[in-house]
PDB file of N, CA and C in Angstrom:
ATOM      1  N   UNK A   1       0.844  -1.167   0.000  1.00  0.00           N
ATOM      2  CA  UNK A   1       0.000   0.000   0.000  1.00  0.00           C
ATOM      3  C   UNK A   1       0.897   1.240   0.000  1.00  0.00           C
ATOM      4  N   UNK A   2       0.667   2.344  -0.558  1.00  0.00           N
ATOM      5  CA  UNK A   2       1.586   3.585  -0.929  1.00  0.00           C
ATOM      6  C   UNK A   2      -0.243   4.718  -0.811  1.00  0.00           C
ATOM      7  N   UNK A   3       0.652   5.731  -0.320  1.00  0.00           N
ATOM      8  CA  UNK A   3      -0.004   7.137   0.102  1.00  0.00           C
ATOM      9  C   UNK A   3       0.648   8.184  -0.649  1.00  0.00           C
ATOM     10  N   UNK A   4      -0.526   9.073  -0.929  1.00  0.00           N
ATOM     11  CA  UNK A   4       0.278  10.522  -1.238  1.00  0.00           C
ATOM     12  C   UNK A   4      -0.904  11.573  -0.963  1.00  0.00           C
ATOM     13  N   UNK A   5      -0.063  12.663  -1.090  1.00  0.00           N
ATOM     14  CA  UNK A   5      -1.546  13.322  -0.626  1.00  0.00           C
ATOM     15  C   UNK A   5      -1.440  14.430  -1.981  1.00  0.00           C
ATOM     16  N   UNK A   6      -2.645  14.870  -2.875  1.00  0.00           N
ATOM     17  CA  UNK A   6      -2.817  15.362  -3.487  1.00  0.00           C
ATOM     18  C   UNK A   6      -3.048  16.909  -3.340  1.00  0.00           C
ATOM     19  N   UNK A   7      -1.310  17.629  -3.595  1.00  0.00           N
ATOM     20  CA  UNK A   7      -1.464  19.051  -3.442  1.00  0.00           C
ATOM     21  C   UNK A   7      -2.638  19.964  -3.803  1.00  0.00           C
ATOM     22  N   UNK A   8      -2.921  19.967  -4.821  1.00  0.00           N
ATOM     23  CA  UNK A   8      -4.550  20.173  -5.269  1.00  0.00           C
ATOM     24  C   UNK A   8      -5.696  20.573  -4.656  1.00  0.00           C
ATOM     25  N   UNK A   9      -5.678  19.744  -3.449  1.00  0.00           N
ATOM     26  CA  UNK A   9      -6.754  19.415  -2.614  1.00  0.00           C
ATOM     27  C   UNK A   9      -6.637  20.336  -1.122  1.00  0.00           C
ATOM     28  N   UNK A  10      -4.892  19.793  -1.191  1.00  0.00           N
ATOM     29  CA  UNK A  10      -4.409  19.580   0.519  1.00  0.00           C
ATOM     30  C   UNK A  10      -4.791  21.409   0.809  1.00  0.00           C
ATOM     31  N   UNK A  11      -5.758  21.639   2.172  1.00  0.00           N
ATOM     32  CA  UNK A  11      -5.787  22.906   2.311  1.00  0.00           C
ATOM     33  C   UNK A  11      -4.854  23.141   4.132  1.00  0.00           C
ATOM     34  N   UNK A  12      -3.956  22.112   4.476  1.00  0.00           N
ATOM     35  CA  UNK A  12      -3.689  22.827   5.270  1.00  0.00           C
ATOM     36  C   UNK A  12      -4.019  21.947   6.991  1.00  0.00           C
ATOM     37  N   UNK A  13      -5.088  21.532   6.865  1.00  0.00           N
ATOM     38  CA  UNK A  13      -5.599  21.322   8.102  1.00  0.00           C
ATOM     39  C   UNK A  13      -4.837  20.410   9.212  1.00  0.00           C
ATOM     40  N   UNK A  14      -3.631  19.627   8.793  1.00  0.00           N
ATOM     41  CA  UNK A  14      -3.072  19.032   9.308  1.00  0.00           C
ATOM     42  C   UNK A  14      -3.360  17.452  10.292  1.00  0.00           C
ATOM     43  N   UNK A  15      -4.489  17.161   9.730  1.00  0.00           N
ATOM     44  CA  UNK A  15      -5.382  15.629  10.637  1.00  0.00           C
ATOM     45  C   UNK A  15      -4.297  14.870   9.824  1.00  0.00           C
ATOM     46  N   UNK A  16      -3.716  14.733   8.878  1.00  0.00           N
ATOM     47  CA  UNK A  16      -2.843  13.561   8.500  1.00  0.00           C
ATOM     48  C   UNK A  16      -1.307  13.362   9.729  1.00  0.00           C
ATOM     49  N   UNK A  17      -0.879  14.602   9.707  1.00  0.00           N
ATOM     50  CA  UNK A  17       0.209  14.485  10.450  1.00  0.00           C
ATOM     51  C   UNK A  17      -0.084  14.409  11.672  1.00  0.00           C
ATOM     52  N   UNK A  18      -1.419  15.010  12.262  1.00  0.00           N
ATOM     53  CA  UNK A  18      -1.554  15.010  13.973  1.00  0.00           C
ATOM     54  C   UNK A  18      -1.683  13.319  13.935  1.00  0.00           C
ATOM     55  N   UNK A  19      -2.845  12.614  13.053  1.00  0.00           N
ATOM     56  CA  UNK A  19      -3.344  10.815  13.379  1.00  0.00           C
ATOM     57  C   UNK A  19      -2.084  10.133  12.820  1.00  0.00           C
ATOM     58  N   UNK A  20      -1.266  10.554  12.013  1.00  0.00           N
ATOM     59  CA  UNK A  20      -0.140   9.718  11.267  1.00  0.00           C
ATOM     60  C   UNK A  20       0.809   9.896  11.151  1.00  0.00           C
ATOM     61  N   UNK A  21       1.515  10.607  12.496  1.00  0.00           N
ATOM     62  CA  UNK A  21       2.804  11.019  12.335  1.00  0.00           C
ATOM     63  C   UNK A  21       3.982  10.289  11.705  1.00  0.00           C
ATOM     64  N   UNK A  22       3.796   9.338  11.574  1.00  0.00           N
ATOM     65  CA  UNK A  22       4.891   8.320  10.940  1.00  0.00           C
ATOM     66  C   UNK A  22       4.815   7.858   9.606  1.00  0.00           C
ATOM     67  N   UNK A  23       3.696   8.580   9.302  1.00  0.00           N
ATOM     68  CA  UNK A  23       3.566   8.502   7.683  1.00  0.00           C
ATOM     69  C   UNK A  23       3.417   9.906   7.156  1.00  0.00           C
ATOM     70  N   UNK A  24       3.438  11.058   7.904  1.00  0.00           N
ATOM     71  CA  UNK A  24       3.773  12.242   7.068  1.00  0.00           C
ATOM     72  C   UNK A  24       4.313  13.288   7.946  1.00  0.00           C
ATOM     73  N   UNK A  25       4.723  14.014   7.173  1.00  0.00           N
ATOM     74  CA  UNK A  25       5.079  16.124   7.395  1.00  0.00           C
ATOM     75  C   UNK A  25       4.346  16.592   7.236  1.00  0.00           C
ATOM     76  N   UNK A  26       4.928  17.814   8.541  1.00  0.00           N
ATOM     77  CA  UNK A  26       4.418  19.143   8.110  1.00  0.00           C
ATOM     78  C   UNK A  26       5.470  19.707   7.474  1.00  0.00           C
ATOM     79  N   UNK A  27       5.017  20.439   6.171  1.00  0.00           N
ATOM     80  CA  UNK A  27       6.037  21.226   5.406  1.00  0.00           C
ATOM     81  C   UNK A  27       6.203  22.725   6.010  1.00  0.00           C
ATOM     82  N   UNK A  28       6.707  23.322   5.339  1.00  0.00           N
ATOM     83  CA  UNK A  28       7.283  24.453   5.850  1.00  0.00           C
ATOM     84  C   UNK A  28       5.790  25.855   5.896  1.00  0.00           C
ATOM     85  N   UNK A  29       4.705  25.144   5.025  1.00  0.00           N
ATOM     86  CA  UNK A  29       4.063  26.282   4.964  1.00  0.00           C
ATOM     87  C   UNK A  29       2.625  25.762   5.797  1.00  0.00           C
ATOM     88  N   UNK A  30       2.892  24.147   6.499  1.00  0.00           N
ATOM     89  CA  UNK A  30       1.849  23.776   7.517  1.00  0.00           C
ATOM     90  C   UNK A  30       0.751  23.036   6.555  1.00  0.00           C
ATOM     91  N   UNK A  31       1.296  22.490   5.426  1.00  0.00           N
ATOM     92  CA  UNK A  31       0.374  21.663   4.248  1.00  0.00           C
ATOM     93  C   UNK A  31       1.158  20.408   4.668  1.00  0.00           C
ATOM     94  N   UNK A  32       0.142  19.018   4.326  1.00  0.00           N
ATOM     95  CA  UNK A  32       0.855  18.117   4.656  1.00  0.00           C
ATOM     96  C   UNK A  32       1.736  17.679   3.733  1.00  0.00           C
ATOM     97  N   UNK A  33       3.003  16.462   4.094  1.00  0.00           N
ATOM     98  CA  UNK A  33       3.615  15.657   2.920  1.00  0.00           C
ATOM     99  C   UNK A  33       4.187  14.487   3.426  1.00  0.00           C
ATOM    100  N   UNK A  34       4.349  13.714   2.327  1.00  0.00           N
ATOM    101  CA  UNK A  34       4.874  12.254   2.773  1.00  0.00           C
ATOM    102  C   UNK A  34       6.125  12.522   2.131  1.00  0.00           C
ATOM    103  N   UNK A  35       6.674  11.555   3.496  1.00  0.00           N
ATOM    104  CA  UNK A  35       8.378  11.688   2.880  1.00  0.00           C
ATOM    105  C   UNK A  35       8.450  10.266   2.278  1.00  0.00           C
ATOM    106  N   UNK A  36       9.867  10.349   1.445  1.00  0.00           N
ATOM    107  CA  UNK A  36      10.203   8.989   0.688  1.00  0.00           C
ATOM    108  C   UNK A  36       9.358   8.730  -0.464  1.00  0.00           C
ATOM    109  N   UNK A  37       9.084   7.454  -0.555  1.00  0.00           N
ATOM    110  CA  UNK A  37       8.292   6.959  -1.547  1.00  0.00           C
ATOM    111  C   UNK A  37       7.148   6.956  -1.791  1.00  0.00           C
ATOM    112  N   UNK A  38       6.224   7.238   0.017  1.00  0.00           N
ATOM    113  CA  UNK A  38       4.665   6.774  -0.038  1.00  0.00           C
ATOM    114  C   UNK A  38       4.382   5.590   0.588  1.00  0.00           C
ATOM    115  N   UNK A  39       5.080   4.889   0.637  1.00  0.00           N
ATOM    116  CA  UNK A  39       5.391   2.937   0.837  1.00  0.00           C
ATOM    117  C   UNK A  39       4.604   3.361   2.486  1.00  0.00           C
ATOM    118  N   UNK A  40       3.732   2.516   2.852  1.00  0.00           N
ATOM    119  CA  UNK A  40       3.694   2.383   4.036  1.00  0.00           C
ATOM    120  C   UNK A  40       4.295   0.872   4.590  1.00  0.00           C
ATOM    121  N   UNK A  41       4.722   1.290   5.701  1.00  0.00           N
ATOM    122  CA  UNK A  41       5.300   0.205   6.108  1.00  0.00           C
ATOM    123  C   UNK A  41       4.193  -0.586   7.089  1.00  0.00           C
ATOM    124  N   UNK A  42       4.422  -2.193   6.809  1.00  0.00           N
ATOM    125  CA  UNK A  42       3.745  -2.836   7.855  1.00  0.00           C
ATOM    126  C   UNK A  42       3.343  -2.476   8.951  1.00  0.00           C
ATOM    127  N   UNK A  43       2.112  -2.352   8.969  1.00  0.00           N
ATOM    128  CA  UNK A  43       1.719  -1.929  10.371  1.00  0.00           C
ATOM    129  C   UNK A  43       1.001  -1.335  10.548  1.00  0.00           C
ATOM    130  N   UNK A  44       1.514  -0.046   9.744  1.00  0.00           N
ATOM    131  CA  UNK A  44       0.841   1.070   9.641  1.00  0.00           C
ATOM    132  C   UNK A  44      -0.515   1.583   8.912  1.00  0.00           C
ATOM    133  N   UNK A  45      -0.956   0.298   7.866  1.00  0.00           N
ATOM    134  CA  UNK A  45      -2.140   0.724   7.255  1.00  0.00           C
ATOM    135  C   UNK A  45      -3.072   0.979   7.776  1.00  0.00           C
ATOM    136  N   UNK A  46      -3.532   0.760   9.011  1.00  0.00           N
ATOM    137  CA  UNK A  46      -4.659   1.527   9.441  1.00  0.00           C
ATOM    138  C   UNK A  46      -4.129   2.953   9.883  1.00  0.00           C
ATOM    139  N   UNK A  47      -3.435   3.454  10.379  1.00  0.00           N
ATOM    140  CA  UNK A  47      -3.190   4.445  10.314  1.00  0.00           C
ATOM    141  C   UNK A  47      -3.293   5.531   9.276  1.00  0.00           C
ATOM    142  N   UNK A  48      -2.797   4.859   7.956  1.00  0.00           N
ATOM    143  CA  UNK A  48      -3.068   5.826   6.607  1.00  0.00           C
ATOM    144  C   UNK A  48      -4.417   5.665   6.758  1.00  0.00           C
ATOM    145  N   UNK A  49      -5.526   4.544   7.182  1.00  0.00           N
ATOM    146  CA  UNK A  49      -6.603   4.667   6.403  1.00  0.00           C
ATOM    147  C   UNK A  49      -7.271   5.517   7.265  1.00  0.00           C
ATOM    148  N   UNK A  50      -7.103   5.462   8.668  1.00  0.00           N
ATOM    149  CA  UNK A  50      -7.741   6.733   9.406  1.00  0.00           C
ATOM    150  C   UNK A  50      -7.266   8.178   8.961  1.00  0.00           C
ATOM    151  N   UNK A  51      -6.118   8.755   8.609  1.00  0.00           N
ATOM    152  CA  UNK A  51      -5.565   9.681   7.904  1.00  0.00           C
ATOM    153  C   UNK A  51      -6.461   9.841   6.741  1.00  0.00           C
ATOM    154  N   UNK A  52      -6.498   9.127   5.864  1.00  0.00           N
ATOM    155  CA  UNK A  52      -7.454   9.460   5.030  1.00  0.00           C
ATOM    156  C   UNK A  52      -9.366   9.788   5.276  1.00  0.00           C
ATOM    157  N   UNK A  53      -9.203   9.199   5.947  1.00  0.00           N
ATOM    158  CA  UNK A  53     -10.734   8.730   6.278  1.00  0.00           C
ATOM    159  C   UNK A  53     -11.476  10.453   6.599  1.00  0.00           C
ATOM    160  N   UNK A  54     -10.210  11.261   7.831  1.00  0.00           N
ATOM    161  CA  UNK A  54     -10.187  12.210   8.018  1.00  0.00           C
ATOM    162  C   UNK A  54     -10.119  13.103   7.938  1.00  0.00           C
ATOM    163  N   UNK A  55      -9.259  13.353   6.639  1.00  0.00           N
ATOM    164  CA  UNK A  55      -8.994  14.568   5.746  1.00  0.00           C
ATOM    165  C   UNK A  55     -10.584  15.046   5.266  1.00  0.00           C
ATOM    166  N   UNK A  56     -10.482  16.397   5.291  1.00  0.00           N
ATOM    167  CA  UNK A  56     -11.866  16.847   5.081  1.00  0.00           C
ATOM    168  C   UNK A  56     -11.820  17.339   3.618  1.00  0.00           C
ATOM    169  N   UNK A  57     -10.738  17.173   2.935  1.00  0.00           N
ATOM    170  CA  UNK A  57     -10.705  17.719   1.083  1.00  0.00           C
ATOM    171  C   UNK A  57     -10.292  16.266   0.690  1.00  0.00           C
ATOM    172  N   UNK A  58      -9.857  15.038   1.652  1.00  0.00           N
ATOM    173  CA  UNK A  58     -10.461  14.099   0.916  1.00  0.00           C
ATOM    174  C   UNK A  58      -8.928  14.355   0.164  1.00  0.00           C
ATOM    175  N   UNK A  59      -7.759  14.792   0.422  1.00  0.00           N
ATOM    176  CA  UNK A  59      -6.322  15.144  -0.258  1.00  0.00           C
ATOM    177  C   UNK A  59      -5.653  14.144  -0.038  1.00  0.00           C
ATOM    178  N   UNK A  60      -5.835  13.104   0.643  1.00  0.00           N
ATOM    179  CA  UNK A  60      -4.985  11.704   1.103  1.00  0.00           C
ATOM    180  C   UNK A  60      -5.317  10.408   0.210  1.00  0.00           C
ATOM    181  N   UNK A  61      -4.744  10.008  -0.238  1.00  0.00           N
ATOM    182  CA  UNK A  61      -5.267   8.779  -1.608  1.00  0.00           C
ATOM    183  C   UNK A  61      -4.241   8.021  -1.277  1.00  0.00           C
ATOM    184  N   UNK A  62      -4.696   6.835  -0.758  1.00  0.00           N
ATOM    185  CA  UNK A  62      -4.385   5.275  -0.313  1.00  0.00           C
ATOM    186  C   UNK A  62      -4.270   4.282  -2.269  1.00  0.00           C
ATOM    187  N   UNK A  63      -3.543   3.843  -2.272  1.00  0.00           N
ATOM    188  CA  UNK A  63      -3.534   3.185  -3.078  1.00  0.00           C
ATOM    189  C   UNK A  63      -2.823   1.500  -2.792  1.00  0.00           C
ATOM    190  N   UNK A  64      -3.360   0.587  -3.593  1.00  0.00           N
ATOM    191  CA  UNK A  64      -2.954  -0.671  -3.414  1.00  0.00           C
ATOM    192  C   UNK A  64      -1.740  -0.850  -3.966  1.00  0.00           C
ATOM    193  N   UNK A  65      -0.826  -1.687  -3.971  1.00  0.00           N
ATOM    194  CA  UNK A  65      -0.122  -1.789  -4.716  1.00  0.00           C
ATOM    195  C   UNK A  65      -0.142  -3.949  -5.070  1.00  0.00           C
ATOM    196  N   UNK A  66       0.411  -4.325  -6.363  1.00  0.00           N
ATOM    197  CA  UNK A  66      -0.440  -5.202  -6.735  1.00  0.00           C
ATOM    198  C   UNK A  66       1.023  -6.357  -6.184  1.00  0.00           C
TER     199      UNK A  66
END
């Protein structure tokens, strides 16, 4: 499973980094970001999926990987 969050969207609110600190940043201007690849590591998928679940623009996109 791999995450990213879609600049587009992202307005800021920061629920990814407060519920998922280990799967993202805060950047310099308080928008979220994932470092590295996206890759979540074992363990952690519920975490992205509450991160996502939470985002209120809906800027967090979970993807499978096959």
């Amino acid at each position: 499973m791999k995450v990213q969050i879609d600049p587009g969207r992202c307005q800021g609110h920061g629920r990814c980094y407060d519920l998922a600190p280990g799967l993202f940043e805060e950047d310099d201007e308080g928008y979220g970001r994932v470092p590295g690849d996206g890759a979540i590591p074992p363990g952690q998928e519920q975490a992205a999926r509450l991160a996502a679940a939470n985002c209120p623009e809906r800027a967090v996109v979970l993807t499978e990987e096959a």
